[in-house]
C-alpha atoms as a PDB file:
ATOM      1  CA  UNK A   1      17.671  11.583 -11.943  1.00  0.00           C
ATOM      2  CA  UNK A   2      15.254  14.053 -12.160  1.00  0.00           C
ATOM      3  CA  UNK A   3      16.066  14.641 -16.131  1.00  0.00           C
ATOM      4  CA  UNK A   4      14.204  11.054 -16.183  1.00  0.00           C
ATOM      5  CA  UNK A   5      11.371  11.680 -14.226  1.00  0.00           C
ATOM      6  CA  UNK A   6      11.187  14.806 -16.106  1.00  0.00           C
ATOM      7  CA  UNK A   7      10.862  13.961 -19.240  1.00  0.00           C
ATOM      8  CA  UNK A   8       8.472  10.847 -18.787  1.00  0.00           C
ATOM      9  CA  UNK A   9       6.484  13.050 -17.105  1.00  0.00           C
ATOM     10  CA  UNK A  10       6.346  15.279 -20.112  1.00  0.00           C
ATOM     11  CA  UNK A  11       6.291  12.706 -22.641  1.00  0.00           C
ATOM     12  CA  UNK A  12       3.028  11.524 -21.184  1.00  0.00           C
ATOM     13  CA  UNK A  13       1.502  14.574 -19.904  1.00  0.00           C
ATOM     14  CA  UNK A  14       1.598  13.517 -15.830  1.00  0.00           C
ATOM     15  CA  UNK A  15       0.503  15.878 -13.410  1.00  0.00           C
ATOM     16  CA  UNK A  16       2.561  17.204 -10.152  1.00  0.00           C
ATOM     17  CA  UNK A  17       1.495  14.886  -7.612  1.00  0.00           C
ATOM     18  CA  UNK A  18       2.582  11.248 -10.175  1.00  0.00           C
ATOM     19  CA  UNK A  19       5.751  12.774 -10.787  1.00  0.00           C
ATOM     20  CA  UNK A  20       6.547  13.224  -7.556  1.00  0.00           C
ATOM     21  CA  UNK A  21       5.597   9.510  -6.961  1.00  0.00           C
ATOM     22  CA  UNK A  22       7.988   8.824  -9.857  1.00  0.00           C
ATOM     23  CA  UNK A  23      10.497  11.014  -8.796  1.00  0.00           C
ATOM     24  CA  UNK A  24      10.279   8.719  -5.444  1.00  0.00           C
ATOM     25  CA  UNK A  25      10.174   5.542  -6.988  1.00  0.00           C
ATOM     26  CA  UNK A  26      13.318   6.401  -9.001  1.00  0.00           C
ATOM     27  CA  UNK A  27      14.853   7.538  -5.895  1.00  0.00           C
ATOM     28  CA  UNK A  28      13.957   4.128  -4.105  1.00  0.00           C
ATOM     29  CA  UNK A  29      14.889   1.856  -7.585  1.00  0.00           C
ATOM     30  CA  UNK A  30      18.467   3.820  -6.973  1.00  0.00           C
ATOM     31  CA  UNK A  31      19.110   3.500  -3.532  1.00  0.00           C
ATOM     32  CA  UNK A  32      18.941  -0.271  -3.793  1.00  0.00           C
ATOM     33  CA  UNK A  33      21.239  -0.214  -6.796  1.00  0.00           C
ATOM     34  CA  UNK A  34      18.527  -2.286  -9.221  1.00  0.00           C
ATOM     35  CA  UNK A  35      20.226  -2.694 -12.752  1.00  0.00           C
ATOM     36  CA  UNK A  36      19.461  -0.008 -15.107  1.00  0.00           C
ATOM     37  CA  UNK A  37      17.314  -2.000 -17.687  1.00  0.00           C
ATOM     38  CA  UNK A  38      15.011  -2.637 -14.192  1.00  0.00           C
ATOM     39  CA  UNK A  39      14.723   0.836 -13.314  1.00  0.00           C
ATOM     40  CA  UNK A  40      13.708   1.291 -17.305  1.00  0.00           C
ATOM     41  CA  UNK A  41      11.227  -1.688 -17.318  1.00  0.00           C
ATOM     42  CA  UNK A  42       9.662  -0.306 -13.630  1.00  0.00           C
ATOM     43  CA  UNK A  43       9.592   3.033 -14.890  1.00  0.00           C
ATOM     44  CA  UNK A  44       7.702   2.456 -18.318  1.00  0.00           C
ATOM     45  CA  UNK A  45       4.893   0.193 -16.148  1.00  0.00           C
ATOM     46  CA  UNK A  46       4.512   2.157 -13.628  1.00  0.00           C
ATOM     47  CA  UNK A  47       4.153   5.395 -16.562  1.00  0.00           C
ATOM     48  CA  UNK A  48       1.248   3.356 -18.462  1.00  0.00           C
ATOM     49  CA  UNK A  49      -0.468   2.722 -15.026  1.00  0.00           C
ATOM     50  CA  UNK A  50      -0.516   6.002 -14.617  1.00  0.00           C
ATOM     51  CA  UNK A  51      -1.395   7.181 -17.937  1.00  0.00           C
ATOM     52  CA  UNK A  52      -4.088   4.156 -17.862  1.00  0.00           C
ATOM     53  CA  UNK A  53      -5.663   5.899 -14.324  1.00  0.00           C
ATOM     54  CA  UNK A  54      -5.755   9.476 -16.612  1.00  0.00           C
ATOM     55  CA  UNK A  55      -8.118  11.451 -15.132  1.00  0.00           C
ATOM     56  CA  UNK A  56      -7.815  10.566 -11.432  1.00  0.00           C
ATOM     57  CA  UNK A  57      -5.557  12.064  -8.929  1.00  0.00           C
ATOM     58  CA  UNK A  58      -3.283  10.011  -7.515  1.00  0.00           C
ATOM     59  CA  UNK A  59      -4.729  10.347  -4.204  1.00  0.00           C
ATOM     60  CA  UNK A  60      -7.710   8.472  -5.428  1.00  0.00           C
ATOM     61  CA  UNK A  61      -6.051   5.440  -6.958  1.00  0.00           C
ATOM     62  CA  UNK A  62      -6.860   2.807  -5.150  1.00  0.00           C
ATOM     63  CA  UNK A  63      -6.122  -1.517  -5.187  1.00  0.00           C
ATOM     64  CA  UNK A  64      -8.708  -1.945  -7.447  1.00  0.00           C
ATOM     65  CA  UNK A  65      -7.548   0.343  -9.769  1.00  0.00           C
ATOM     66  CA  UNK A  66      -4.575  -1.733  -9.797  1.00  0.00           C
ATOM     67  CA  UNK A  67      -6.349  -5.164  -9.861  1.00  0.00           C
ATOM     68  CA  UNK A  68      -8.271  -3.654 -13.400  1.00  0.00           C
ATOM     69  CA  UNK A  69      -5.186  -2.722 -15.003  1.00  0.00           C
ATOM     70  CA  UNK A  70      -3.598  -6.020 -14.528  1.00  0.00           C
ATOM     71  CA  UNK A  71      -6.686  -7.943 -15.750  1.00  0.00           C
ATOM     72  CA  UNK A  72      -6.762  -5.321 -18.551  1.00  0.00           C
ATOM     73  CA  UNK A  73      -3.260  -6.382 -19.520  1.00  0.00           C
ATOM     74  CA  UNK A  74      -3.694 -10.202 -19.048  1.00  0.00           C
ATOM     75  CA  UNK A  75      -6.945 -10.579 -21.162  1.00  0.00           C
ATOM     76  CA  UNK A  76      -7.047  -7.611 -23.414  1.00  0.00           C
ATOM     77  CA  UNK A  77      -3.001  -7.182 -23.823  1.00  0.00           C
ATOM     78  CA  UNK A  78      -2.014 -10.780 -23.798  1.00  0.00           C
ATOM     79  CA  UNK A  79       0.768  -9.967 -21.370  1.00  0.00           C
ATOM     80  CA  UNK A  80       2.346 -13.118 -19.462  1.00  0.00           C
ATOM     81  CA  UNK A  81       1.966 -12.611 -15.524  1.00  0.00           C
ATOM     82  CA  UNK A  82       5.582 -13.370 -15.354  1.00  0.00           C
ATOM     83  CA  UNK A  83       5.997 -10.001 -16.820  1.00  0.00           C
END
């Protein structure tokens, strides 16, 4: 488990503090025994949220943050909000 968070983190250059949130979130993804292509499709998300909030720590992400990126990805990225 930690080989995953791991090496997302290091693939996209994450700080301490989100890959201890991922590190969680993996942990939590596990424990309720999601499918494997889930914990995938949660993990790459929640990675380009993170990469998309660069610059702030992720004590100062807040809702709106969150409410940006998914506008972002609905009228800039053309991405259903199914997905």
């Amino acid at each position: 488990m930690a080989d995953l968070t791991e090496r997302v983190a290091h693939q996209t250059g994450l700080d301490e503090a989100y890959r201890a949130s991922l590190q969680q979130m993996l942990s939590l993804i596990r424990a309720r025994h999601y499918s494997i292509r889930t914990e995938q499709a949660y993990m790459d998300w929640v990675t380009r949220f993170m990469r998309w909030c660069a610059g702030k720590s992720i004590a100062e992400v807040e809702r709106t943050d969150v409410e940006r990126f998914l506008s972002y990805l609905a009228t800039e990225r053309n991405v259903s909000a199914s997905t």
